[in-house]
Each structure stands twice: as structure tokens, then as C-alpha cells.
C-alpha atoms as a PDB file:
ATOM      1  CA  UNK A   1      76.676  78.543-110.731  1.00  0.00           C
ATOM      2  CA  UNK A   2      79.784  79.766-108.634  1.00  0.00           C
ATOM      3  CA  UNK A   3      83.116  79.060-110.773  1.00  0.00           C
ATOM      4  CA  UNK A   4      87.040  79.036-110.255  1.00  0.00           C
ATOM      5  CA  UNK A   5      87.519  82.966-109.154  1.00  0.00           C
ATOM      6  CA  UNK A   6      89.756  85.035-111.086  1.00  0.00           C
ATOM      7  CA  UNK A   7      90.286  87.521-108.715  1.00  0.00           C
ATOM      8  CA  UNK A   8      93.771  87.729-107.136  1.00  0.00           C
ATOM      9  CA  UNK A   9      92.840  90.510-104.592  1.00  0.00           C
ATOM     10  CA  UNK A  10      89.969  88.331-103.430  1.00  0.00           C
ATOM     11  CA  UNK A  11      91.614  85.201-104.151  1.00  0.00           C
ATOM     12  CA  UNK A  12      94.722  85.758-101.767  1.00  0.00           C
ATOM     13  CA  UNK A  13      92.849  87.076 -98.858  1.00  0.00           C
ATOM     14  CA  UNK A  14      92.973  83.784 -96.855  1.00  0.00           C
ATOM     15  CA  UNK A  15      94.333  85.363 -94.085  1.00  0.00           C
ATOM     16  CA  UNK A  16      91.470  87.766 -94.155  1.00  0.00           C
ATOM     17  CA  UNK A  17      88.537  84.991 -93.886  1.00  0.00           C
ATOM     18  CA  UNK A  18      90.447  82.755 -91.522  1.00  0.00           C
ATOM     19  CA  UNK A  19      90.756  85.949 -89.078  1.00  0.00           C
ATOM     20  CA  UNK A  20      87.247  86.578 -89.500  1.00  0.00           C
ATOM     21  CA  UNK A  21      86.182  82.801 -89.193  1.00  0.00           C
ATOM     22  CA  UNK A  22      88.257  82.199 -86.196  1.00  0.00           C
ATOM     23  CA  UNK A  23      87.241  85.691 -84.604  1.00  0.00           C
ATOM     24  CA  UNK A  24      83.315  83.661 -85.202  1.00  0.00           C
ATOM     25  CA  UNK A  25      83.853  80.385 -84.008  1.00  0.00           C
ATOM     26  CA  UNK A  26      83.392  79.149 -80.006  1.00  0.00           C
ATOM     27  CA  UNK A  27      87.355  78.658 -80.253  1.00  0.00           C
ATOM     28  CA  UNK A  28      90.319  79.320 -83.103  1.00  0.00           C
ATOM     29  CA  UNK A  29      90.724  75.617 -82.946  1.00  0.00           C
ATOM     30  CA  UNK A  30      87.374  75.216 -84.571  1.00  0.00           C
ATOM     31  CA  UNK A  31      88.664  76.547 -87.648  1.00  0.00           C
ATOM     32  CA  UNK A  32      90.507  73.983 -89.836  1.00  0.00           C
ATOM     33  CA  UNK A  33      92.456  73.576 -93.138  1.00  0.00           C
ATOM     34  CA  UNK A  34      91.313  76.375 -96.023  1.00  0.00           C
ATOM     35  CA  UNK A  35      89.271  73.795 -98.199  1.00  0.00           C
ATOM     36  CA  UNK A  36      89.718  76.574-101.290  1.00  0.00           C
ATOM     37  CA  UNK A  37      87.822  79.465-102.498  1.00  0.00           C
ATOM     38  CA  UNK A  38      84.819  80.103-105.469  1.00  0.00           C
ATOM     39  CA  UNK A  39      83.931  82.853-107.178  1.00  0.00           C
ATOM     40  CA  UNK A  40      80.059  83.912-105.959  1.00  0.00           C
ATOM     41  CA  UNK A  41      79.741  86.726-108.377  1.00  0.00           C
ATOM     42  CA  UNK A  42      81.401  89.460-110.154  1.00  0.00           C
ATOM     43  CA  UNK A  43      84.172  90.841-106.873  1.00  0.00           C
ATOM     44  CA  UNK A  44      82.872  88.317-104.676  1.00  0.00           C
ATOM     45  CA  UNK A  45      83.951  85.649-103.437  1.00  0.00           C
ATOM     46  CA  UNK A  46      83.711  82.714-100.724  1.00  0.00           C
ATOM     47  CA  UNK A  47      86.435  80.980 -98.756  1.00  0.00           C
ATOM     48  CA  UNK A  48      85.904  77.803 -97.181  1.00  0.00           C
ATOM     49  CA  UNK A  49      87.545  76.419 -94.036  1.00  0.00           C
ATOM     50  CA  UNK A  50      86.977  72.741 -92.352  1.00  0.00           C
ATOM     51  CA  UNK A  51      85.051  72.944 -89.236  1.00  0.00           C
ATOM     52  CA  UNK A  52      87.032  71.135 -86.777  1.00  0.00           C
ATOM     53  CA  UNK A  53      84.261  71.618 -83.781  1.00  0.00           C
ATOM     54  CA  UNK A  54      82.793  68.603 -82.010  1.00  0.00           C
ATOM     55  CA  UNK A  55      79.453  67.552 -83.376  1.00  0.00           C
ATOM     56  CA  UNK A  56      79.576  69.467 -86.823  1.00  0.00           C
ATOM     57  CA  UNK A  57      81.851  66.772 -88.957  1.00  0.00           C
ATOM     58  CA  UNK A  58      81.311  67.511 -92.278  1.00  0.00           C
ATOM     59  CA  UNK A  59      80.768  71.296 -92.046  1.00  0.00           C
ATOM     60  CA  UNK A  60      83.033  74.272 -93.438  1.00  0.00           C
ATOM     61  CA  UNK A  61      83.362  77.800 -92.575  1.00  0.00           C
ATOM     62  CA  UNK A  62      82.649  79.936 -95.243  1.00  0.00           C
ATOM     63  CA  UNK A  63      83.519  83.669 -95.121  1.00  0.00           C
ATOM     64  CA  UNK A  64      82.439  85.931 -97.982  1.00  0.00           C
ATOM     65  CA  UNK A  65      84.884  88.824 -99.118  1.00  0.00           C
ATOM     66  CA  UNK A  66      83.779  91.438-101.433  1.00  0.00           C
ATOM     67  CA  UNK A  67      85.672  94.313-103.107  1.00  0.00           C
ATOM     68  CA  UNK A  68      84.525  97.427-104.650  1.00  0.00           C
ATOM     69  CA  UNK A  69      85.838  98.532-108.206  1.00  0.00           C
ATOM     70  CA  UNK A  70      88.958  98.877-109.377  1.00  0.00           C
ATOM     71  CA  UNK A  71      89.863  98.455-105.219  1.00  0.00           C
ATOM     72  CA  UNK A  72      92.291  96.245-103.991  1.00  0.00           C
ATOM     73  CA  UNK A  73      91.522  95.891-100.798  1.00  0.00           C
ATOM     74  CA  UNK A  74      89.380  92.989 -99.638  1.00  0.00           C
ATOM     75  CA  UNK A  75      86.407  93.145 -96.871  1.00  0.00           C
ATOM     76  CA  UNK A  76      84.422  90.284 -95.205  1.00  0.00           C
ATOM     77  CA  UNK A  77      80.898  90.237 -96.092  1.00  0.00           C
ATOM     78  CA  UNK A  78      79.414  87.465 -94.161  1.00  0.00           C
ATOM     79  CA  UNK A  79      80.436  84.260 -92.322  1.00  0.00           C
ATOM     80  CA  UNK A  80      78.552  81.270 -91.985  1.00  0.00           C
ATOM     81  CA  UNK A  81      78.825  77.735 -91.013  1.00  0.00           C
ATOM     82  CA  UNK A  82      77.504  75.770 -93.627  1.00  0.00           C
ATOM     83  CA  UNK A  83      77.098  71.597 -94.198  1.00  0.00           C
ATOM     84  CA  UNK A  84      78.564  69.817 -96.888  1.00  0.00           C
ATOM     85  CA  UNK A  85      78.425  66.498 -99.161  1.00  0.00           C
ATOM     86  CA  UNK A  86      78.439  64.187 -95.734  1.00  0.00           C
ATOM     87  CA  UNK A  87      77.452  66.161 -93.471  1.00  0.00           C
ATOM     88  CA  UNK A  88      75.617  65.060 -90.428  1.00  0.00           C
ATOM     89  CA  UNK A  89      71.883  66.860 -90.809  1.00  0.00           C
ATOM     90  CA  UNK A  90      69.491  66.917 -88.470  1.00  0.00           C
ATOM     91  CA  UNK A  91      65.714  65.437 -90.001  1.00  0.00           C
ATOM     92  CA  UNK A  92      63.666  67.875 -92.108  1.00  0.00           C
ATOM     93  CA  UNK A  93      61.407  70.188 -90.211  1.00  0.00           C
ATOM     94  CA  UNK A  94      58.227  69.840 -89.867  1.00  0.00           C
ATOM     95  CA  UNK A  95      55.212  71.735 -88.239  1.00  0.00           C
ATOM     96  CA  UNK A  96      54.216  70.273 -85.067  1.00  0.00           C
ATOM     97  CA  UNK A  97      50.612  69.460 -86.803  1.00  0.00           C
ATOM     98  CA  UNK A  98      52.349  67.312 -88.766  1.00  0.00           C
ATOM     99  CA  UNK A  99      54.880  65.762 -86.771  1.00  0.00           C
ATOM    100  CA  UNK A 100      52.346  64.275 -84.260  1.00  0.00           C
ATOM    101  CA  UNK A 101      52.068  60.608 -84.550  1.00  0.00           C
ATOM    102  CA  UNK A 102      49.547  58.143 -83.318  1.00  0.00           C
ATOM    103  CA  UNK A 103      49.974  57.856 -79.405  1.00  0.00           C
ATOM    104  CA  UNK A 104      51.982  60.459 -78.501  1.00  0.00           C
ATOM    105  CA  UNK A 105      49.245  62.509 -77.105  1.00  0.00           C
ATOM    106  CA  UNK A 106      49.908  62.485 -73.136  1.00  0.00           C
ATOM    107  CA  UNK A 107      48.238  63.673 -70.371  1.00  0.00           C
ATOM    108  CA  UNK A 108      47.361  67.616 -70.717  1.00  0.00           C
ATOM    109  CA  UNK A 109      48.267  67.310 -74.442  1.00  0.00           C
ATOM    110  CA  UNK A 110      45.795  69.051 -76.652  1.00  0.00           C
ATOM    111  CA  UNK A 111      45.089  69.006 -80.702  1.00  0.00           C
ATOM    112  CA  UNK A 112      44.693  71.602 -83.045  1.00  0.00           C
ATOM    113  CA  UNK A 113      41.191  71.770 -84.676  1.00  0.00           C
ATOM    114  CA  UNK A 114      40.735  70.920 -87.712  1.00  0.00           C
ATOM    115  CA  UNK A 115      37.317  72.336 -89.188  1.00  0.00           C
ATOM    116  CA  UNK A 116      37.899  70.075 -92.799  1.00  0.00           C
ATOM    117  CA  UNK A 117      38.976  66.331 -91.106  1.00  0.00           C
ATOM    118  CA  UNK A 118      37.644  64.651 -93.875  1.00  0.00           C
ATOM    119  CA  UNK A 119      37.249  61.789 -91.666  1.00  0.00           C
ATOM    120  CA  UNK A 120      34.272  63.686 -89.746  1.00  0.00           C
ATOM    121  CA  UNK A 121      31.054  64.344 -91.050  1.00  0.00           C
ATOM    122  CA  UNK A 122      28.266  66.977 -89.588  1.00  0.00           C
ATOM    123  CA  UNK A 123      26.222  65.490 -86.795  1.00  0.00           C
ATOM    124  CA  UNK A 124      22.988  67.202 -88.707  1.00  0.00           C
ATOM    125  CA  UNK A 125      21.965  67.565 -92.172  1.00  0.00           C
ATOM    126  CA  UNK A 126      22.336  70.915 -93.593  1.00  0.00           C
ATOM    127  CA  UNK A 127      18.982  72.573 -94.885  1.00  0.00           C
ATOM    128  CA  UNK A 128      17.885  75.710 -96.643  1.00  0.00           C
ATOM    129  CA  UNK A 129      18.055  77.646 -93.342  1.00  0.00           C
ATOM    130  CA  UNK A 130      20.791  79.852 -93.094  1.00  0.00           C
ATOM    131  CA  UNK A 131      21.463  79.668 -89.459  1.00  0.00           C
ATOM    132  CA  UNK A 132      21.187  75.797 -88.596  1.00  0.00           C
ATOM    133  CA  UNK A 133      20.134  74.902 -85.252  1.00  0.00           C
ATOM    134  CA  UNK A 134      22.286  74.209 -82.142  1.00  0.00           C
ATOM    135  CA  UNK A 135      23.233  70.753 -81.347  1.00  0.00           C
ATOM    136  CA  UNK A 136      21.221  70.670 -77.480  1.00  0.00           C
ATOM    137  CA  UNK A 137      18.119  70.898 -79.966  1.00  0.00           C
ATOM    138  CA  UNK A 138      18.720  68.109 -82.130  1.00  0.00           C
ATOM    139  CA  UNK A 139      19.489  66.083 -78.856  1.00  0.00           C
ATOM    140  CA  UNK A 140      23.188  65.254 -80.449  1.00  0.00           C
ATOM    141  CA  UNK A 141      26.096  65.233 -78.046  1.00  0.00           C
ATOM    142  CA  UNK A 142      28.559  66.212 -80.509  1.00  0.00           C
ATOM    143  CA  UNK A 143      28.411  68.442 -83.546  1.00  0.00           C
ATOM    144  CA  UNK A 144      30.312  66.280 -86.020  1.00  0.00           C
ATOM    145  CA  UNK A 145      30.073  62.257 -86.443  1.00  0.00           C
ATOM    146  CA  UNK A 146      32.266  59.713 -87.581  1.00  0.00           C
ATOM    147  CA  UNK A 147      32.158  59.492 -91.244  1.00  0.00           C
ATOM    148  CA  UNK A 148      32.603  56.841 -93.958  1.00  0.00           C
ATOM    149  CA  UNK A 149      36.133  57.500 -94.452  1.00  0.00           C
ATOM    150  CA  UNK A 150      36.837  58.120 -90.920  1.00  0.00           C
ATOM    151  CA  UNK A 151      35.006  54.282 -90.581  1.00  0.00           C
ATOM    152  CA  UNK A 152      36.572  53.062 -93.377  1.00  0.00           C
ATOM    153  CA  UNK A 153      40.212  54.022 -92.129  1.00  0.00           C
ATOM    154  CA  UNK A 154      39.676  52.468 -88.227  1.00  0.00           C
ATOM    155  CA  UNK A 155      38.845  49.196 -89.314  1.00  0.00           C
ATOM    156  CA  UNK A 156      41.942  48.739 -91.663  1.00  0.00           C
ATOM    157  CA  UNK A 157      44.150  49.738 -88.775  1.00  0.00           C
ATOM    158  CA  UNK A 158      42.382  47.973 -86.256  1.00  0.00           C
ATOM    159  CA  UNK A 159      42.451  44.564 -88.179  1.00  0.00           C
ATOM    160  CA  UNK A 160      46.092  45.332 -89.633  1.00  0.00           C
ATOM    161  CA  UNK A 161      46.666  46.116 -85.971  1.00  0.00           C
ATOM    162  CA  UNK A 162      47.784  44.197 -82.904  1.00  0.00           C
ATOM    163  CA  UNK A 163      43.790  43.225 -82.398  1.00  0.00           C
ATOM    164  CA  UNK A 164      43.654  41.548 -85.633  1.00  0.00           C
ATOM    165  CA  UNK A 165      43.991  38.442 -87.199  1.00  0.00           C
ATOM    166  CA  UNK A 166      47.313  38.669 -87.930  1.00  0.00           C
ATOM    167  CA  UNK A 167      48.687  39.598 -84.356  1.00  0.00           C
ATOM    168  CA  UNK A 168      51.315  36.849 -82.907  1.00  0.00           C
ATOM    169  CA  UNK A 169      48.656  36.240 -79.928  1.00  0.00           C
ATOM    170  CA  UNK A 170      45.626  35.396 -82.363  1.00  0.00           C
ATOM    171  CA  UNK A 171      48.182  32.704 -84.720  1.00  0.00           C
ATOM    172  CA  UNK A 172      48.676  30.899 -81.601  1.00  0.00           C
ATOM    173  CA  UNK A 173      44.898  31.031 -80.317  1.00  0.00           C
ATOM    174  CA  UNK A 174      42.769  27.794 -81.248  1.00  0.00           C
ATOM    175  CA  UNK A 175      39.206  29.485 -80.996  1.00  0.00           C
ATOM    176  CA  UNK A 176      38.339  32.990 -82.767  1.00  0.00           C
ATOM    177  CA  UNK A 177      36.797  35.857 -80.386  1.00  0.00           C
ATOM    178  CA  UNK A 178      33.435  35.217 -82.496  1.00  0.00           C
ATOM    179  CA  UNK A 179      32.745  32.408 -80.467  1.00  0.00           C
ATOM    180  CA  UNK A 180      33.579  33.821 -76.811  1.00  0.00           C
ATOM    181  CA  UNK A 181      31.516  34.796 -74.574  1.00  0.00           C
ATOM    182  CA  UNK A 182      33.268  37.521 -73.648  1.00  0.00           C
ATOM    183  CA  UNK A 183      33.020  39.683 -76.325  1.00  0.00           C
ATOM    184  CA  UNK A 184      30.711  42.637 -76.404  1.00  0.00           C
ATOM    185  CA  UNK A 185      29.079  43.257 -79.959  1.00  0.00           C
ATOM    186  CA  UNK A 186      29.353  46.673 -81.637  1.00  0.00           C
ATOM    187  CA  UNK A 187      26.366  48.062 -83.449  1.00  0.00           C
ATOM    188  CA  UNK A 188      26.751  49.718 -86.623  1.00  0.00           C
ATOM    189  CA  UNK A 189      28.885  48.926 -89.947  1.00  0.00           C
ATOM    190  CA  UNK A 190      31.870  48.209 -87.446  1.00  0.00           C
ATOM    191  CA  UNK A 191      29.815  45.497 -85.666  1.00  0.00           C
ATOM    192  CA  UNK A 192      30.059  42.936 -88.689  1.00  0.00           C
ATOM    193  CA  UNK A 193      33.782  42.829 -87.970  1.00  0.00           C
ATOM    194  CA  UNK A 194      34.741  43.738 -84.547  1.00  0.00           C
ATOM    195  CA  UNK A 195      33.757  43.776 -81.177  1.00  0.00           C
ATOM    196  CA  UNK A 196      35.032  44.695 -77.609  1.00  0.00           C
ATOM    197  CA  UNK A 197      36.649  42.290 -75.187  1.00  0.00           C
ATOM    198  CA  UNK A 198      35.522  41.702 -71.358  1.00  0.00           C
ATOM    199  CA  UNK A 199      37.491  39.122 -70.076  1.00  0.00           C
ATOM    200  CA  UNK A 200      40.027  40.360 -67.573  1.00  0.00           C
ATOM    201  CA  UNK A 201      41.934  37.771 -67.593  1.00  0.00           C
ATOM    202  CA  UNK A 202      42.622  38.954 -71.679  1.00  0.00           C
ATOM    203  CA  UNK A 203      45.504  41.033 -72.321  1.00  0.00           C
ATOM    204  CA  UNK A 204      42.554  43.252 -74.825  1.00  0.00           C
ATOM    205  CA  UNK A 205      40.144  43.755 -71.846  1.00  0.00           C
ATOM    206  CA  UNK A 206      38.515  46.736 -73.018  1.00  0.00           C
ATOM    207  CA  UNK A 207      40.110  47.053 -76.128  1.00  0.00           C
ATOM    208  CA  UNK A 208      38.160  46.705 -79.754  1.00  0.00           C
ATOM    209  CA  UNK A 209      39.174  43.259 -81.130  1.00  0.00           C
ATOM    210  CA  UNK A 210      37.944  41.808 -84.614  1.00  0.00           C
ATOM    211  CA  UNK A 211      36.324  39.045 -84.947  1.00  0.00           C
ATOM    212  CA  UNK A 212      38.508  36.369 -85.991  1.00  0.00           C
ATOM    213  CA  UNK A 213      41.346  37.762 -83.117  1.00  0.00           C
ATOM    214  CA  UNK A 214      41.917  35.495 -80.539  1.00  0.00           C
ATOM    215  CA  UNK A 215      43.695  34.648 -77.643  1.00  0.00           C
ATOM    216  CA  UNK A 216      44.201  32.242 -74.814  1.00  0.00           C
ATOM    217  CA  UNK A 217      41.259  33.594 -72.342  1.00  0.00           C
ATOM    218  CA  UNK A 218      38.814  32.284 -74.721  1.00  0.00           C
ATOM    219  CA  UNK A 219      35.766  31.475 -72.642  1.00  0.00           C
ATOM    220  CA  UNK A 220      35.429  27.650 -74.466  1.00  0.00           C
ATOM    221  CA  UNK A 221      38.669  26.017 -74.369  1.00  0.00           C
ATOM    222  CA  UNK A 222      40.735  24.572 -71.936  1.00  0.00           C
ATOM    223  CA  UNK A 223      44.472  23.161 -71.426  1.00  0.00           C
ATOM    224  CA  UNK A 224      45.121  19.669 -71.452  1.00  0.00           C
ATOM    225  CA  UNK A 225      45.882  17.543 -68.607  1.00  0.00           C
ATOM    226  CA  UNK A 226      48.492  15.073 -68.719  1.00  0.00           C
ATOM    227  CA  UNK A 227      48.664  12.135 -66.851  1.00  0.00           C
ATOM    228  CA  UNK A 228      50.923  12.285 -63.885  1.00  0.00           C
ATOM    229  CA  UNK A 229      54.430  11.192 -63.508  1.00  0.00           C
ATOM    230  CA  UNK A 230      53.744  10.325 -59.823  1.00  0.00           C
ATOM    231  CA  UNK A 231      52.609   6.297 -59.047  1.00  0.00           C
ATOM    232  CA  UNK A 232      49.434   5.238 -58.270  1.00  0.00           C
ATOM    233  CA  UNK A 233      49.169   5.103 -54.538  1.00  0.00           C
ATOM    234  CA  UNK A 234      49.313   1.734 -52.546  1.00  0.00           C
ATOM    235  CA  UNK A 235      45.516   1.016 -51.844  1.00  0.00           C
ATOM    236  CA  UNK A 236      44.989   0.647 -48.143  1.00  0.00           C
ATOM    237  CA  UNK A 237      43.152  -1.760 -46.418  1.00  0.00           C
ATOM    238  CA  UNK A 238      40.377  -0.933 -44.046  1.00  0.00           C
ATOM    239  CA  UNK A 239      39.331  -3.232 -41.776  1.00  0.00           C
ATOM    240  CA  UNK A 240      35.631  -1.065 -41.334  1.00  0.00           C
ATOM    241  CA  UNK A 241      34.963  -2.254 -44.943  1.00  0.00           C
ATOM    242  CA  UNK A 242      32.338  -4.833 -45.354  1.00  0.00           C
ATOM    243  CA  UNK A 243      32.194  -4.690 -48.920  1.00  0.00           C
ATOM    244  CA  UNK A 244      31.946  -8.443 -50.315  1.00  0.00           C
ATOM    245  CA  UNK A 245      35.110  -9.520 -51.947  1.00  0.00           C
ATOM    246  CA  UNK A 246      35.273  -9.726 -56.164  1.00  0.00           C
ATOM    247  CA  UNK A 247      34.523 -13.590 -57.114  1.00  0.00           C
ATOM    248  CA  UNK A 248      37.309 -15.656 -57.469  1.00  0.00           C
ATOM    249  CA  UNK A 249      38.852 -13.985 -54.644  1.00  0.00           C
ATOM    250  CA  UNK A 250      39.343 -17.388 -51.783  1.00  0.00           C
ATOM    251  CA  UNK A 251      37.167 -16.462 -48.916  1.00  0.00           C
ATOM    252  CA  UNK A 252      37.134 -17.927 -45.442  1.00  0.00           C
ATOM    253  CA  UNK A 253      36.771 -21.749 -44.888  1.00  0.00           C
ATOM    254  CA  UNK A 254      34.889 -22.127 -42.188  1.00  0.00           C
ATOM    255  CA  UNK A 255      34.125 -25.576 -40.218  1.00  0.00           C
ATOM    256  CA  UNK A 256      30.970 -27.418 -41.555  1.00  0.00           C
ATOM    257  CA  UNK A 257      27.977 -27.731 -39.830  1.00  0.00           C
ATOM    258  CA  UNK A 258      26.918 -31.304 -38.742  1.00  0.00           C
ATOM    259  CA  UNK A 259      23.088 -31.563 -40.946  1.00  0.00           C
ATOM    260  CA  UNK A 260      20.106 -32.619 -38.833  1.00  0.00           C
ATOM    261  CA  UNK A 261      18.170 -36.334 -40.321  1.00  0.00           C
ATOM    262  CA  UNK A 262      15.359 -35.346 -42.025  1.00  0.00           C
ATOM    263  CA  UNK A 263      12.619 -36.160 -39.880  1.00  0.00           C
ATOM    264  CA  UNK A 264      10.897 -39.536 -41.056  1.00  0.00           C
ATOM    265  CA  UNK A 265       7.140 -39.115 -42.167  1.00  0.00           C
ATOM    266  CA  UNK A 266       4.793 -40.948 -39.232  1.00  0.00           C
ATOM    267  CA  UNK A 267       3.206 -44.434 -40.749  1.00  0.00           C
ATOM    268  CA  UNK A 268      -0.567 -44.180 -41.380  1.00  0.00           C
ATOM    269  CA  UNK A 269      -3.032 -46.569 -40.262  1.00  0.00           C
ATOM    270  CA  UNK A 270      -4.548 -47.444 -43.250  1.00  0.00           C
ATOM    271  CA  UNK A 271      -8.389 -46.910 -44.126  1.00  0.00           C
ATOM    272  CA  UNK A 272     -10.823 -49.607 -43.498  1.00  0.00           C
ATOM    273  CA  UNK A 273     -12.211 -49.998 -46.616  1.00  0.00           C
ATOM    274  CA  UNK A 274      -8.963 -50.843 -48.069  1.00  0.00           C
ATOM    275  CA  UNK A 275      -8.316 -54.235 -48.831  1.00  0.00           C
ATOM    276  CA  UNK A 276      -4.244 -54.044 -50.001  1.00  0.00           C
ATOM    277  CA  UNK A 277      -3.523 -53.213 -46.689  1.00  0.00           C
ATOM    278  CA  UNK A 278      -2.669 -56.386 -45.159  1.00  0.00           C
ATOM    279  CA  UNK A 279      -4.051 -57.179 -41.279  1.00  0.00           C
ATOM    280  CA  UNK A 280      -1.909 -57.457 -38.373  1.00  0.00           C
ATOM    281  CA  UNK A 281      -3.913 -60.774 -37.383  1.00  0.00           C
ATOM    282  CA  UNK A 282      -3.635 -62.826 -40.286  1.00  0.00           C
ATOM    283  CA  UNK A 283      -0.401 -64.572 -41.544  1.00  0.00           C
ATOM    284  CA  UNK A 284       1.875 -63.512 -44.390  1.00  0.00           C
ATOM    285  CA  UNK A 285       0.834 -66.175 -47.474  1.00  0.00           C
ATOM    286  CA  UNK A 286       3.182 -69.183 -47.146  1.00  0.00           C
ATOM    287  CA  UNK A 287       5.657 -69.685 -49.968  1.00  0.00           C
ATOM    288  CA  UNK A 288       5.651 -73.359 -51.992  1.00  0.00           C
ATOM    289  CA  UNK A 289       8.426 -75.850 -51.258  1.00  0.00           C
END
């Protein structure tokens, strides 16, 4: 662990290492105060200078001197620029493998293989047979399948996802996608839960949605219509319109016709054989006094 130095040869050679750091640096205005000096290791020792150039606050120049033995003369070993306490740093490296994230693969963009992806599984069962057969004879398109894990980790991000349950779109939706007719099953283990969306008029057409997602292109609801703010229009009459007026409406008084007599029934000559019919000859029965 570097200490105070205790060498004065070393120790006073500030003019030494501030030559040598400005003599490094893009400009002698790079090179600021002399921060102080520690001892590296037996006739060695580091000087430290604030860096003073744009974009590198918190860094120091540090120039190494070393001496030989018994010599009194100082030389500079090395001189770096070197971060300190509160430093601005860039982010840890890391490979390229690595740094990939989902979605950032573009057009022309290709990915490593990776022979163990534990989320892939062979497409055929190993046997005994030390040379196993090619794929165009097992009539498989692809030599390695989606495996349980590899299953097991797509539906957790696609129903944590924005095609989930829990998306701001499906909160506000009153009918799941389970019940839309719109929605294309998937077969498998992956069909219990999700399916794939072909309404255009959805903002997931074409995209895998689960179940209980929804939206507002469901195929069985509808928006509500409110009655109008405008008034009901003035009915018009139409003179072509022979419909008969609702009752107690008045209707026309028209004059009344003057009623023919009934026509009086013709006397009958009465039958001879009856005897209450009085004769026209004889006299009407006189009356006493």
C-alpha cells in the first residue's frame, strides 16, 4: 500500500514530473496544481497533478520517477492519466454478446451462435447411433426446437409485457381478447394462455396477446350513444296524407243530409175466411145513448 515517501531526491523533483506531464498532455494548460506525491516502492515514486482538460474532471496526472542506488538524480518512468475518487467513468465494459439487449437487432444485424442456449432443445432425439441423421430426413425444418425453459421464459414476458393483462390498454378494455372474434388460437402449451390478434383496426394486429388482454377493437362491444343536444324537428304537414286522424282529434262538420220517410208498408186486403176483418158494406156497431 503506497505510503508518505521518504525520499528527498524523488520527493523534490516536481519540476521533473510537471515537465514530463505537460510535455504529455494535448496542451501545458491541461496540467494543473501538484496534488502531492506517494511513495510506490523502494526509489520510486509517483507525483500527481490535477487534470485541468475539458471532459476529464476528476482526473490527475501522475508521472512516476525512479532513481537508481545511492543516485541522486531523478528519471521519469511513466506518465499516465489516471481517474480519481469522483471521477466521471465511462460504464463498465462489456462484450458485445453481452451488451445486446432485446430489440436492438436492426436490419442486417446478425447473432452469434450459441451451440448451449439452454432455452433450445434438439429438434430429434438422440439415439445409440453415433452419427445422427440430417434434419431433411426427419422432415424437421430446423435442427433445434423451442424448449421448456425457452417456453417457460416467453410467456412470463409476454404476459408481464405490453400484451398482457396488466398493460394500460387492457385496464381500460371492458371485454377480454378470450371472447373476440378476432383472435387466432395458438396450439401447444402456449395456446392455454395466449393467442394472436387479427383485427386491424387493433393496435396488436399480428402481435401474440394473452388471453385476458384487451383492448377497444373488441369484436362484441360497442360505444354508447347519447341522445342528441339538437331539438326534435317541427313535424310537417303533408297534404298527400290520408292517414285518419287519432280520436279525439275534431274532424270536419259537414252539413247533414235531409233522411228519406221510410216507405209505409202497402195495406192488405184481408183473407176471406177471416171474420175480424170488418166489411166495407156493413156499418160500424152503434154506440148506446
Amino acid at each position: 500500500m503506497a505510503t508518505k515517501i521518504a525520499d528527498a531526491v524523488l520527493e523534490g523533483a516536481v519540476d521533473l514530473a510537471r515537465a514530463a506531464a505537460e510535455e504529455v498532455a494535448a496542451s501545458p494548460s491541461d496540467v494543473g496544481e501538484h496534488l502531492g506525491a506517494v511513495r510506490e516502492s523502494e526509489r520510486v515514486v509517483s507525483h500527481r497533478f490535477a487534470s485541468r482538460q475539458r471532459g476529464y474532471r476528476g482526473w490527475h496526472w501522475t508521472v512516476t520517477l525512479a532513481r537508481v542506488p545511492r543516485g541522486r538524480k531523478a528519471t521519469v518512468s511513466e506518465v499516465e492519466l489516471l481517474p480519481g475518487e469522483d471521477a466521471l467513468l465511462a460504464q463498465p465494459w462489456v462484450p458485445w454478446a453481452e451488451r445486446l439487449r432485446p430489440g436492438d437487432v436492426g436490419p442486417g444485424d446478425v447473432l452469434p451462435f450459441r451451440a448451449d442456449d439452454p432455452r433450445l432443445v434438439p429438434g430429434w432425439q438422440p439415439s445409440d447411433d453415433d452419427d445422427p441423421p440430417p434434419v431433411e430426413e426427419l422432415a424437421l425444418a430446423r435442427a433445434r426446437a423451442l424448449g421448456p425453459q425457452g417456453r417457460e421464459e416467453a410467456a412470463q414476458r409476454w404476459h408481464l409485457g405490453s400484451h398482457g393483462p396488466t398493460a394500460p390498454i387492457a385496464l381500460a378494455a371492458t371485454s377480454p381478447c378470450s371472447t373476440c372474434g378476432f383472435l387466432v388460437p395458438l396450439s401447444g402449451s402456449l395456446g392455454q394462455v395466449f393467442g394472436v390478434c387479427a383485427n386491424e383496426w387493433s393496435p396488436n394486429d399480428g402481435k401474440v396477446v394473452s388471453l385476458d388482454h384487451g383492448c377497444g377493437a373488441h369484436s362484441e362491444t360497442d360505444v354508447e350513444h347519447p341522445p342528441s343536444q339538437w331539438p326534435d324537428p317541427v313535424p310537417l304537414a303533408d297534404p298527400l296524407d290520408t292517414a285518419p286522424l287519432p280520436e279525439g282529434e275534431p274532424k270536419d262538420e259537414a252539413a247533414p243530409k235531409e233522411e228519406a220517410p221510410a216507405e209505409q208498408p202497402a195495406p192488405t186486403a184481408p183473407e176471406s175466411g177471416d171474420a175480424s176483418a170488418p166489411e166495407q158494406d156493413e156499418a160500424p156497431p152503434a154506440t148506446e145513448s
